[in-house]
PDB file of N, CA and C in Angstrom:
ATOM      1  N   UNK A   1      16.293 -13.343   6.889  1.00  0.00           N
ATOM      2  CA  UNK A   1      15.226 -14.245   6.534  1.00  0.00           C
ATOM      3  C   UNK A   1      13.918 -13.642   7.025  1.00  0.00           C
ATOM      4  N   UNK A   2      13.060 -13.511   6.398  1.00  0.00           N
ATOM      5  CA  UNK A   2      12.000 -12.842   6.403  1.00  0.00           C
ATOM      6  C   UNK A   2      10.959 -14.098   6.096  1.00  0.00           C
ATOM      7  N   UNK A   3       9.811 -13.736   7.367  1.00  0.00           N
ATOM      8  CA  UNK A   3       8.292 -14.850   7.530  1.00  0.00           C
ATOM      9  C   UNK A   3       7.271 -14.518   6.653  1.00  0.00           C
ATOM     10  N   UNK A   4       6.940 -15.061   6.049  1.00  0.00           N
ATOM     11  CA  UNK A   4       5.911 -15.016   5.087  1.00  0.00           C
ATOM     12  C   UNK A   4       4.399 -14.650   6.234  1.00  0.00           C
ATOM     13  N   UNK A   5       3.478 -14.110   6.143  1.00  0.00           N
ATOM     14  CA  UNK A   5       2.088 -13.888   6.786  1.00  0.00           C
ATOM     15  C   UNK A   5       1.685 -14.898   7.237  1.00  0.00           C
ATOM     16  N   UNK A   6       1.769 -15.841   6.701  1.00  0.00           N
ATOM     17  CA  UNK A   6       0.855 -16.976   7.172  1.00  0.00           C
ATOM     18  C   UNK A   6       1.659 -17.755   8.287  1.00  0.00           C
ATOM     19  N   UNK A   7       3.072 -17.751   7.792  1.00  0.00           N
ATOM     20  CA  UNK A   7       4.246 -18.167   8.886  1.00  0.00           C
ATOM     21  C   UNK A   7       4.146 -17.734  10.481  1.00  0.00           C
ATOM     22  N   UNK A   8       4.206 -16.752   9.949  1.00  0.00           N
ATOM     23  CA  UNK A   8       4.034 -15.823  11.494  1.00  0.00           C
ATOM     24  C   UNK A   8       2.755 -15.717  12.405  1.00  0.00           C
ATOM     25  N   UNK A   9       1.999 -16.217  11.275  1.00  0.00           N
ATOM     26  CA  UNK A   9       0.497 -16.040  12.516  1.00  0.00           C
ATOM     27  C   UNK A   9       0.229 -18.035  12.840  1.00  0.00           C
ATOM     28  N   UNK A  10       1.515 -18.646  12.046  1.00  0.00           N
ATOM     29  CA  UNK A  10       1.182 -19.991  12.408  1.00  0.00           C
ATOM     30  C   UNK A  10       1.825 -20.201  14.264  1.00  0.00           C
ATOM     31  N   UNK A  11       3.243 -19.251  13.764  1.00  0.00           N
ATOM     32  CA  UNK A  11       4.400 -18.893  15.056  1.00  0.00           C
ATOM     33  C   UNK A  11       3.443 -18.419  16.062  1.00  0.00           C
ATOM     34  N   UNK A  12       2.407 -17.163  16.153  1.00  0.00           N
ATOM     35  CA  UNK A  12       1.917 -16.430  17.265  1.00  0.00           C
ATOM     36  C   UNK A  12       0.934 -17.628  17.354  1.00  0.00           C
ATOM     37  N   UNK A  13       0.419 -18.551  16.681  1.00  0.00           N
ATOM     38  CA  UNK A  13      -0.822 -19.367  17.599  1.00  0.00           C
ATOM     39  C   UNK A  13       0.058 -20.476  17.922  1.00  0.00           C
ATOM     40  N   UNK A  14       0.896 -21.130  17.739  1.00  0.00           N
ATOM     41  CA  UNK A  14       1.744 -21.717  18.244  1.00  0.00           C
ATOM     42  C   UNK A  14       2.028 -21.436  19.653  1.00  0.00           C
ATOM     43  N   UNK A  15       2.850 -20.202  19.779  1.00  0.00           N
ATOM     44  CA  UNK A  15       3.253 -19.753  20.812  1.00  0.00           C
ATOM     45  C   UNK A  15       2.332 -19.155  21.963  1.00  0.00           C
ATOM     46  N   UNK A  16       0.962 -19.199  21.432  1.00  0.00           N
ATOM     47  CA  UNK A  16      -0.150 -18.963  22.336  1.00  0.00           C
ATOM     48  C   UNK A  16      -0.872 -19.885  23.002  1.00  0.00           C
ATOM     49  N   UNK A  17      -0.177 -20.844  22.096  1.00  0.00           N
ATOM     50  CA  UNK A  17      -1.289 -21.909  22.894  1.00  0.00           C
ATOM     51  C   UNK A  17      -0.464 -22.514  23.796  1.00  0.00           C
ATOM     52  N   UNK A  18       0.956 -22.489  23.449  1.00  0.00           N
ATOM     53  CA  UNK A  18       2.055 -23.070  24.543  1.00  0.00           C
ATOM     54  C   UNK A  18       1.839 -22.538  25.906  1.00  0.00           C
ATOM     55  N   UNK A  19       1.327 -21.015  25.933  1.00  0.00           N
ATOM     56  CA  UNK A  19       1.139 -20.129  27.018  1.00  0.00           C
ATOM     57  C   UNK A  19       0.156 -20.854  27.283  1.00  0.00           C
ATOM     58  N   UNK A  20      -0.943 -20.972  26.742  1.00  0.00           N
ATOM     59  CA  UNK A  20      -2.478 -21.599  27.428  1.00  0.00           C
ATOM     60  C   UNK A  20      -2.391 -22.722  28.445  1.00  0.00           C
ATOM     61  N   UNK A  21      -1.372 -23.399  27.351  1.00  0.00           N
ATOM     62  CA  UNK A  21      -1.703 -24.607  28.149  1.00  0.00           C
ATOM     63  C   UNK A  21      -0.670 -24.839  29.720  1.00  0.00           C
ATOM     64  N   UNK A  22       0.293 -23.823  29.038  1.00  0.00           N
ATOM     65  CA  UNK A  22       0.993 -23.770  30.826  1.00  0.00           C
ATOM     66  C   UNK A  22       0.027 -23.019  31.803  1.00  0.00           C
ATOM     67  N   UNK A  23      -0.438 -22.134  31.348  1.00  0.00           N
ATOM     68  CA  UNK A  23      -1.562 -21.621  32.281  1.00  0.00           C
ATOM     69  C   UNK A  23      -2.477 -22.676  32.635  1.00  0.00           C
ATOM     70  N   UNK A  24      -2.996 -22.972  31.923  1.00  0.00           N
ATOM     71  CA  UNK A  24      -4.148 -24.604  32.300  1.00  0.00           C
ATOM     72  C   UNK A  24      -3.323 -25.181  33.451  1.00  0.00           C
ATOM     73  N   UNK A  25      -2.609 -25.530  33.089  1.00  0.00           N
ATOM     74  CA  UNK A  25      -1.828 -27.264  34.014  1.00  0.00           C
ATOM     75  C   UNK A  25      -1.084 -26.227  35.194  1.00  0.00           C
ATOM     76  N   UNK A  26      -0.964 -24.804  35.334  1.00  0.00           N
ATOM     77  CA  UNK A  26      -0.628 -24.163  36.486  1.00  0.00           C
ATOM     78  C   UNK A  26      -2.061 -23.613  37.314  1.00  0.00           C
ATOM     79  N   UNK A  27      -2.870 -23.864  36.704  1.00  0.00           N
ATOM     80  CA  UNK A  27      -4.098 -23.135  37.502  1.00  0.00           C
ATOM     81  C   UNK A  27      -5.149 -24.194  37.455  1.00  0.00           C
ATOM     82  N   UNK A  28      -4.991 -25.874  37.234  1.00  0.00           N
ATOM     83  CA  UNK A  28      -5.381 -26.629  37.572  1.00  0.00           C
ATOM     84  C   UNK A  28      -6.427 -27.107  38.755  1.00  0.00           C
ATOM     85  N   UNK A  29      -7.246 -27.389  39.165  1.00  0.00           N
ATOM     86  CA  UNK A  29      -7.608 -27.402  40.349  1.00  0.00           C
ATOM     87  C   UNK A  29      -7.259 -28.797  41.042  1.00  0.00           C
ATOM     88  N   UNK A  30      -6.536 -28.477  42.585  1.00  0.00           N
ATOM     89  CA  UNK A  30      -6.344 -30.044  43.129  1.00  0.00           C
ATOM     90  C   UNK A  30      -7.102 -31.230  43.301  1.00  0.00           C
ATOM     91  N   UNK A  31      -6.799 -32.096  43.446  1.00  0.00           N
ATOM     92  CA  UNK A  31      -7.285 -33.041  44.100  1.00  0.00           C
ATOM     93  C   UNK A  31      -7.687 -33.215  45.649  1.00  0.00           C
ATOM     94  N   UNK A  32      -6.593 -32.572  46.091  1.00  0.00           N
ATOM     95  CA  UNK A  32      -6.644 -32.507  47.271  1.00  0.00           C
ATOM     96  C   UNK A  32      -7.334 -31.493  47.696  1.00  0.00           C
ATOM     97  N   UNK A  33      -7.409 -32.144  49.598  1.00  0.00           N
ATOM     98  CA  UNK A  33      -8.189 -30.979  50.342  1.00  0.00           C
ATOM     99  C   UNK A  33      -6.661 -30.172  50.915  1.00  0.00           C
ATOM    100  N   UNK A  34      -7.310 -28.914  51.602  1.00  0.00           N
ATOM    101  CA  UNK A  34      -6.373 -28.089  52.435  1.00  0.00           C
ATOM    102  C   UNK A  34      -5.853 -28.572  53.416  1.00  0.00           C
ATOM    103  N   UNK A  35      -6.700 -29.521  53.868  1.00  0.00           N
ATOM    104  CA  UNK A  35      -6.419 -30.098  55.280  1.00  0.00           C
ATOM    105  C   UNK A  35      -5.336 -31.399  55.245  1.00  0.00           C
ATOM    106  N   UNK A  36      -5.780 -31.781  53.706  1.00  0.00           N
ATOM    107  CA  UNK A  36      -4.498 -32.859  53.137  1.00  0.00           C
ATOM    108  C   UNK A  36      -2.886 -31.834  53.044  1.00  0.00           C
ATOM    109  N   UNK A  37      -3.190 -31.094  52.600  1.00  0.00           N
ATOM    110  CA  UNK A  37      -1.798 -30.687  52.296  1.00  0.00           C
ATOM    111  C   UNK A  37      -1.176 -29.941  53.141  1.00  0.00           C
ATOM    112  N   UNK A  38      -2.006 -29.517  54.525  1.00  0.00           N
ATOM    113  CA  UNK A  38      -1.835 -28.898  55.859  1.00  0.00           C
ATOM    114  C   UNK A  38      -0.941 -30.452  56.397  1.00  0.00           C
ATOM    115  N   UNK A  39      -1.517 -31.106  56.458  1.00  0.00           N
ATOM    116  CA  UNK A  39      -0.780 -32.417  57.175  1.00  0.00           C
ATOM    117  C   UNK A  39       0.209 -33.203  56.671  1.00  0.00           C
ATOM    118  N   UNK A  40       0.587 -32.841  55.186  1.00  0.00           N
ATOM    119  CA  UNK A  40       1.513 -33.531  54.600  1.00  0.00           C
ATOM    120  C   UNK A  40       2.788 -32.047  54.804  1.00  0.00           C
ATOM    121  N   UNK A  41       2.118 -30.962  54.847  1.00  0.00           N
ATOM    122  CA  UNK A  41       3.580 -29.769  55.332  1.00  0.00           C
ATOM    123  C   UNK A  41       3.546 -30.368  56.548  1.00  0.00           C
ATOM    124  N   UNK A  42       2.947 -30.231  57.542  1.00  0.00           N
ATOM    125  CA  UNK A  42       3.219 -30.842  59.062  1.00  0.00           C
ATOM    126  C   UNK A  42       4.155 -31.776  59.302  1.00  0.00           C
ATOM    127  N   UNK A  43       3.763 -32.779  58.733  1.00  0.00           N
ATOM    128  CA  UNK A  43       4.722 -34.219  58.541  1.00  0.00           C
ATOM    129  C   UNK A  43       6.193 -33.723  57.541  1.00  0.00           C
ATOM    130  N   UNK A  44       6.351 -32.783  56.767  1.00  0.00           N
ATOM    131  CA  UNK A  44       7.664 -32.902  56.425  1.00  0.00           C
ATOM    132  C   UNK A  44       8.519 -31.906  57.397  1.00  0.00           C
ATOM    133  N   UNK A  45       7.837 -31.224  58.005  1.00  0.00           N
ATOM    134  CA  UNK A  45       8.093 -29.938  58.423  1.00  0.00           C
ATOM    135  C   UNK A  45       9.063 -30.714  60.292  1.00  0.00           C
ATOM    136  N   UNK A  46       7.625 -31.891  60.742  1.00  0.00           N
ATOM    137  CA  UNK A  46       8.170 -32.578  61.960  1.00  0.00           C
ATOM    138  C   UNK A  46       9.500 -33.175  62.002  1.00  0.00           C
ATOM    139  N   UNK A  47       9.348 -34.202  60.194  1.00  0.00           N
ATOM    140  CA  UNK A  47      10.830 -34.950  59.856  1.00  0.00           C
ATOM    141  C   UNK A  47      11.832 -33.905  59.689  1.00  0.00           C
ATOM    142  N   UNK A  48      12.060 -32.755  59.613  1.00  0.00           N
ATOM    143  CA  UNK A  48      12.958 -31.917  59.295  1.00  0.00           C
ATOM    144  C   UNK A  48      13.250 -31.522  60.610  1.00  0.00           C
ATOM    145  N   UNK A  49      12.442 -31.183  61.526  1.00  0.00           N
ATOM    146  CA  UNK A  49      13.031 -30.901  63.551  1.00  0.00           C
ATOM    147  C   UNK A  49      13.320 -32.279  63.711  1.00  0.00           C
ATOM    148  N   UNK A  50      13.202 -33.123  63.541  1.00  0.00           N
ATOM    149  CA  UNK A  50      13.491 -34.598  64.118  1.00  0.00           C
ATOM    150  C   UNK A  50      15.412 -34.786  63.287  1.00  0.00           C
ATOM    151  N   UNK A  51      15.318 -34.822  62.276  1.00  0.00           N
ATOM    152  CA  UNK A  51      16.500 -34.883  61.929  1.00  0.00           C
ATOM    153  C   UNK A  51      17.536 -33.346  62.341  1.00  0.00           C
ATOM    154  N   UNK A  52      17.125 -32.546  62.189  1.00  0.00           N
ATOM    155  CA  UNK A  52      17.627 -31.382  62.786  1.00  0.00           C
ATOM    156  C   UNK A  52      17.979 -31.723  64.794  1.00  0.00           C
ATOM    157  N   UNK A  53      17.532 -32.614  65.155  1.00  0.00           N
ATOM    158  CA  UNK A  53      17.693 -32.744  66.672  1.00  0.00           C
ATOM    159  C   UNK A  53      18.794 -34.016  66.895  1.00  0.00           C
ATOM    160  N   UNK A  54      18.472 -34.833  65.823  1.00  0.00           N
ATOM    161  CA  UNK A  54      19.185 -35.769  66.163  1.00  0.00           C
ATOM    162  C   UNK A  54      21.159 -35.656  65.774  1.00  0.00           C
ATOM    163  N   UNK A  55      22.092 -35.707  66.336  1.00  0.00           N
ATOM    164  CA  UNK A  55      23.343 -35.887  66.553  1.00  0.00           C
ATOM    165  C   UNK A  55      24.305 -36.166  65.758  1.00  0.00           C
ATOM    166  N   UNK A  56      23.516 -37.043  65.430  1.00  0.00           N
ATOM    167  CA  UNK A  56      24.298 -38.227  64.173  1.00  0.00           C
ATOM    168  C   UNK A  56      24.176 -37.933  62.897  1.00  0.00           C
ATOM    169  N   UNK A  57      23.381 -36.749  62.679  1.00  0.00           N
ATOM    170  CA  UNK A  57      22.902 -36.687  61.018  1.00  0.00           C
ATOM    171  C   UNK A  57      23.013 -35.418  60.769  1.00  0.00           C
ATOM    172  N   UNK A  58      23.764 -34.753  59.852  1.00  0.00           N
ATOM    173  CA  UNK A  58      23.880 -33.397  59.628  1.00  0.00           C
ATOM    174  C   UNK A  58      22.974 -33.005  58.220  1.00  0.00           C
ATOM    175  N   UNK A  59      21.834 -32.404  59.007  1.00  0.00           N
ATOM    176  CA  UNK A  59      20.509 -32.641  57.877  1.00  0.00           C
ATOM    177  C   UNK A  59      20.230 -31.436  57.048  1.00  0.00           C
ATOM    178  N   UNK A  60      21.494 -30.601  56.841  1.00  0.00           N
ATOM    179  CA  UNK A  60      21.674 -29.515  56.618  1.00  0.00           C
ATOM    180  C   UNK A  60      21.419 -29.410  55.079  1.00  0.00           C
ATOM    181  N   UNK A  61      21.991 -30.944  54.195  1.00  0.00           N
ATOM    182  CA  UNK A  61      21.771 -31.453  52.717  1.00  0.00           C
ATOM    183  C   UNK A  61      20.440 -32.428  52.115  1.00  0.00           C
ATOM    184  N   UNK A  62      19.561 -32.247  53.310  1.00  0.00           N
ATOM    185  CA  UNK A  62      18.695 -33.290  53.439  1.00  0.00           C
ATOM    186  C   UNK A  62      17.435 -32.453  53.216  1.00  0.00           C
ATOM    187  N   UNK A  63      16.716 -32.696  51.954  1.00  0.00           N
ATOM    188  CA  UNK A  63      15.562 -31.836  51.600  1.00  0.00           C
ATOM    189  C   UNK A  63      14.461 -33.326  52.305  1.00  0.00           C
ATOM    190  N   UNK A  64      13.538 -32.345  52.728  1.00  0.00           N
ATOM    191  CA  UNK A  64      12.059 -33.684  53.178  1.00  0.00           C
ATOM    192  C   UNK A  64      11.132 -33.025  52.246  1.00  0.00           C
ATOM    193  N   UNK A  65       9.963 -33.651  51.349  1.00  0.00           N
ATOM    194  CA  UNK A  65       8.831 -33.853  50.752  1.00  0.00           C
ATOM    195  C   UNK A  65       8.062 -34.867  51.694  1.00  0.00           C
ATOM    196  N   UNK A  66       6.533 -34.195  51.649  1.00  0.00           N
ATOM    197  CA  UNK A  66       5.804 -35.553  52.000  1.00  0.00           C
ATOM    198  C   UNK A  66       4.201 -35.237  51.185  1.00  0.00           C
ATOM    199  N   UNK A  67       3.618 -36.281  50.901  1.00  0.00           N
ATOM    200  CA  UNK A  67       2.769 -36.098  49.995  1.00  0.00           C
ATOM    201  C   UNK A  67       1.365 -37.756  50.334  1.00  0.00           C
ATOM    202  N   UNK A  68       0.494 -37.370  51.212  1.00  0.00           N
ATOM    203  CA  UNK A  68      -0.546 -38.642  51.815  1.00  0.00           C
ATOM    204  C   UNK A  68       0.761 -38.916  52.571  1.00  0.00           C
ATOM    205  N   UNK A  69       1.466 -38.976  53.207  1.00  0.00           N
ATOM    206  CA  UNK A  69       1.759 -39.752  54.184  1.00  0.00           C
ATOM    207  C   UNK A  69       3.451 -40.150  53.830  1.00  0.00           C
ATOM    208  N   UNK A  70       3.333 -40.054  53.138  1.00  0.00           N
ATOM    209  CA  UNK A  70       4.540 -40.435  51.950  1.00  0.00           C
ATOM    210  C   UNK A  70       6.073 -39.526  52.165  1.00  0.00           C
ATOM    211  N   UNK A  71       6.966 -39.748  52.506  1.00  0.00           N
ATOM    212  CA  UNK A  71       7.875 -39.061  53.242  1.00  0.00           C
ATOM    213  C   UNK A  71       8.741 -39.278  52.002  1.00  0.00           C
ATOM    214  N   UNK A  72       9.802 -38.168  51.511  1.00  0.00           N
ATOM    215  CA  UNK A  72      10.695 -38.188  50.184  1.00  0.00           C
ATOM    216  C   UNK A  72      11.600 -37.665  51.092  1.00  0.00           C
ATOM    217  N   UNK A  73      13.245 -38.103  51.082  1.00  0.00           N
ATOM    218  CA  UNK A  73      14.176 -37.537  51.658  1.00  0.00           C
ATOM    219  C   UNK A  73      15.448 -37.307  50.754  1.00  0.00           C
ATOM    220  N   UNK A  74      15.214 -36.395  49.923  1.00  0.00           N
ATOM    221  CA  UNK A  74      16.231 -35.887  48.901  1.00  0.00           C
ATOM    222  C   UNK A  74      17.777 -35.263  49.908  1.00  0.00           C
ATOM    223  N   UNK A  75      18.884 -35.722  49.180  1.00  0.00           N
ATOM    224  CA  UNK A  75      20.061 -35.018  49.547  1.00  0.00           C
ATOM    225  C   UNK A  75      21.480 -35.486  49.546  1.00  0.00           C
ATOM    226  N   UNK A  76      22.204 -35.468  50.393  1.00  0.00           N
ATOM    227  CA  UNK A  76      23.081 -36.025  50.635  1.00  0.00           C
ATOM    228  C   UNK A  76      23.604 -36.514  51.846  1.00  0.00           C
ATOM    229  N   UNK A  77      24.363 -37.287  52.220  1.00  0.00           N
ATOM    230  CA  UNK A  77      24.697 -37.966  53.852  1.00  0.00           C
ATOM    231  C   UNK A  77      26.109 -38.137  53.484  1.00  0.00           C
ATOM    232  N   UNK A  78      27.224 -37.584  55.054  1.00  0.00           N
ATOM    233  CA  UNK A  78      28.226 -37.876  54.550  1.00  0.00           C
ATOM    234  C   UNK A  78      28.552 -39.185  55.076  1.00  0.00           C
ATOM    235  N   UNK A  79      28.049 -40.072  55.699  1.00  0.00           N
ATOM    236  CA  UNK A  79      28.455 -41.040  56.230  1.00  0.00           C
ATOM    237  C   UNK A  79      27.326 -42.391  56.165  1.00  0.00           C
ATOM    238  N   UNK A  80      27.048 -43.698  55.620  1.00  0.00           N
ATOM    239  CA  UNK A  80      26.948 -45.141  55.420  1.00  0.00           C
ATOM    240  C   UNK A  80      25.809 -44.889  56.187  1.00  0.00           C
ATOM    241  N   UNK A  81      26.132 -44.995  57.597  1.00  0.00           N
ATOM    242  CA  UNK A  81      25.348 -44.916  58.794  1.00  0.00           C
ATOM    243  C   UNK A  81      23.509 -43.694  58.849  1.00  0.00           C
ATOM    244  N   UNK A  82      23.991 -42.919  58.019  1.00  0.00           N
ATOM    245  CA  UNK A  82      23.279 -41.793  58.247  1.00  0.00           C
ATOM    246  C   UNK A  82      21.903 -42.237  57.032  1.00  0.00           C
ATOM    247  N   UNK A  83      22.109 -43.293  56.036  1.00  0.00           N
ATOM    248  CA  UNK A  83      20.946 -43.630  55.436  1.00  0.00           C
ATOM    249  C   UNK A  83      19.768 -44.152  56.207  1.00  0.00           C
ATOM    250  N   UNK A  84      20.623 -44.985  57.099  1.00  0.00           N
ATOM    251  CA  UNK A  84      19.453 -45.854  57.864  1.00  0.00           C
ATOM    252  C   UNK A  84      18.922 -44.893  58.825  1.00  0.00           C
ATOM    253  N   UNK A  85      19.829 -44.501  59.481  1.00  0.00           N
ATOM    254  CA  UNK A  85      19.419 -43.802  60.444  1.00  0.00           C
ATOM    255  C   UNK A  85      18.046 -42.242  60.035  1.00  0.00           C
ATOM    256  N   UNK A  86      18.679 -41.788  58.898  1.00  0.00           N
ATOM    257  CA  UNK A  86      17.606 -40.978  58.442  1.00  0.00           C
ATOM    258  C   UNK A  86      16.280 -41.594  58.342  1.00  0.00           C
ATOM    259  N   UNK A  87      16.497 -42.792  57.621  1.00  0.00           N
ATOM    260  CA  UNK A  87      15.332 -43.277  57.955  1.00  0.00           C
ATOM    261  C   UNK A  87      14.328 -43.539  58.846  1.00  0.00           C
ATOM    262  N   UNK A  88      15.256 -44.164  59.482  1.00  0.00           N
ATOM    263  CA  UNK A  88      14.408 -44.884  60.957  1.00  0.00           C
ATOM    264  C   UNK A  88      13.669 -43.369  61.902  1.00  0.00           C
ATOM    265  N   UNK A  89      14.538 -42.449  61.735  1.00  0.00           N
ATOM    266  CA  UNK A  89      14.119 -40.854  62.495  1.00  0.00           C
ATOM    267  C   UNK A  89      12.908 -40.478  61.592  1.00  0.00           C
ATOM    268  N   UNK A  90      13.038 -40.273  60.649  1.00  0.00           N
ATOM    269  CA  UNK A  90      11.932 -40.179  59.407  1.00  0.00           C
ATOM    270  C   UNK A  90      10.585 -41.364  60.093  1.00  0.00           C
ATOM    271  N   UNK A  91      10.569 -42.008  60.042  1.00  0.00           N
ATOM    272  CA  UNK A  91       9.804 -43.554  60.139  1.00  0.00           C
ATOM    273  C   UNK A  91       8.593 -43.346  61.366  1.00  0.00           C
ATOM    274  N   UNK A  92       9.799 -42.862  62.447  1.00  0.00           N
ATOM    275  CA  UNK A  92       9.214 -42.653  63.677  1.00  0.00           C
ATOM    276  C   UNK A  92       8.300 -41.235  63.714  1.00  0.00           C
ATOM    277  N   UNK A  93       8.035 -40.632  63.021  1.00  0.00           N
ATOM    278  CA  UNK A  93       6.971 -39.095  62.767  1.00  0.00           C
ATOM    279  C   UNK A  93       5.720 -39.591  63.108  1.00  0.00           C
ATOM    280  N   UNK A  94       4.771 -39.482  63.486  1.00  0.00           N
ATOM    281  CA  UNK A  94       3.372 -39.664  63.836  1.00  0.00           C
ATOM    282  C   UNK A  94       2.735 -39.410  61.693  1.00  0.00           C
ATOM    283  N   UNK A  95       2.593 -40.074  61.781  1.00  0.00           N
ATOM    284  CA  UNK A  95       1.707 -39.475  60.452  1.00  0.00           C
ATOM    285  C   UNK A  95       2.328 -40.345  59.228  1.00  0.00           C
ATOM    286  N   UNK A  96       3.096 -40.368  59.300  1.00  0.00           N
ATOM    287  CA  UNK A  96       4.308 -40.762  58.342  1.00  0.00           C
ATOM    288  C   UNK A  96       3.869 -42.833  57.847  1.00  0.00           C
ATOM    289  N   UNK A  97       3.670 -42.596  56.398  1.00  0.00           N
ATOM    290  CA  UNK A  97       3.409 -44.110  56.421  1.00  0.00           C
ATOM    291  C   UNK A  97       4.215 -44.996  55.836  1.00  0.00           C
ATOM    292  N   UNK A  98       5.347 -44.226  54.836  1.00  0.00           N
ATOM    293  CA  UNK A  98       6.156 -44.889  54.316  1.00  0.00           C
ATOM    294  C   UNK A  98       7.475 -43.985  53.914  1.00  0.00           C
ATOM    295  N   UNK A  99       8.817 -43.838  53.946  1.00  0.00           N
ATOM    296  CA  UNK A  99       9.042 -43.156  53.652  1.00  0.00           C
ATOM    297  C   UNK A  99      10.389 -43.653  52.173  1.00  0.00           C
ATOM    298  N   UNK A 100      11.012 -43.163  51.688  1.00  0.00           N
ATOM    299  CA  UNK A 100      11.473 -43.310  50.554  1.00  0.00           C
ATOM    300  C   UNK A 100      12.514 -42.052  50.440  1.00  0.00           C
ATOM    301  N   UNK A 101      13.965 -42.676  50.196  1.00  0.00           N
ATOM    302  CA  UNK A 101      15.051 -42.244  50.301  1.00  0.00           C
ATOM    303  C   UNK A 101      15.609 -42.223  49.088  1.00  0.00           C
ATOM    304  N   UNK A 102      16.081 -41.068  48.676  1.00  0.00           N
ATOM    305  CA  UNK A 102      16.989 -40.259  47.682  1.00  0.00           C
ATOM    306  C   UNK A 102      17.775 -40.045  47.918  1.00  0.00           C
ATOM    307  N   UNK A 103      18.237 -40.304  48.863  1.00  0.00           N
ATOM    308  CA  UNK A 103      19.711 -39.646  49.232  1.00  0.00           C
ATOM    309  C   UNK A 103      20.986 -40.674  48.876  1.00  0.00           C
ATOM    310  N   UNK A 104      21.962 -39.820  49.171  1.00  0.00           N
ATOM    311  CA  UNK A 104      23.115 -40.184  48.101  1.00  0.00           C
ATOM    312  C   UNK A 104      24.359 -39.938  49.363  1.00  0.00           C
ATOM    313  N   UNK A 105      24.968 -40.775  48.961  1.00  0.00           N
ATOM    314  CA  UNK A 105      26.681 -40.604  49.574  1.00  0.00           C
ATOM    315  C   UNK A 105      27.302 -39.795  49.071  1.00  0.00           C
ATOM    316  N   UNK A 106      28.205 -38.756  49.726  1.00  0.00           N
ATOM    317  CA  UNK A 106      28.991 -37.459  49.456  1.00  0.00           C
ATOM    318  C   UNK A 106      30.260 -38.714  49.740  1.00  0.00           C
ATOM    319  N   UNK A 107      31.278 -38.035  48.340  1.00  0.00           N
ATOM    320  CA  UNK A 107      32.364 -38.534  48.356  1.00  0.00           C
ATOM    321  C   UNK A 107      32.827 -37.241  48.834  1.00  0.00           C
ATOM    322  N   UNK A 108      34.183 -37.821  50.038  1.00  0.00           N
ATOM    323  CA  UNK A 108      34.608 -36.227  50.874  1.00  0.00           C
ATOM    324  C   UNK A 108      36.128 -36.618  50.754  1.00  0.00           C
ATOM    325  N   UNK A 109      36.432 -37.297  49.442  1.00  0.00           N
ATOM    326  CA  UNK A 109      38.162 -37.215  49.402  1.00  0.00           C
ATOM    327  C   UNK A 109      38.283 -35.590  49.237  1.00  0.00           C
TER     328      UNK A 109
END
């Protein structure tokens, strides 16, 4: 199957502008300051030694995001106990204003 001329230069601006616009929305400029996103790594970076210290929680499946203040705790927990508790360790961070749990129960039959 063979593109007719006009086909093909409809395909290359097509496919150029798909590039553009991922370039646009990747080279975006933030909203934020440096100093915002210095303190939101800080704060996920603290919840991650805090759960890493604590006993009870094997935080090894436990991704942290934080974003203004905003604490995301993606992963898995193998045990009931370890939701709350992630939390409450999460909660207690200096900085930290709300946090919000993703995490999921590992079935370990």
């Amino acid at each position: 199957m063979t593109f007719s001329s006009t086909a093909r230069r409809w395909t290359i601006a097509l496919a150029c502008q798909g590039v553009l616009c991922l370039y646009a929305c990747a080279t975006a400029p933030s909203d934020r300051a440096a100093s915002d996103t210095a303190a939101d790594d800080r704060i996920a970076s603290d919840v991650k030694a805090a759960l890493l210290r604590d006993p009870r929680i094997y935080d090894a499946h436990i991704e942290v995001t934080a974003d203004r203040g905003v604490v995301r705790l993606h992963g898995v927990v193998a045990e009931t106990e370890d939701f709350a508790e992630a939390r409450r360790v999460a909660k207690s961070i200096r900085g930290v204003k709300t946090v919000i749990s993703d995490l999921r129960l590992v079935d370990r039959r």
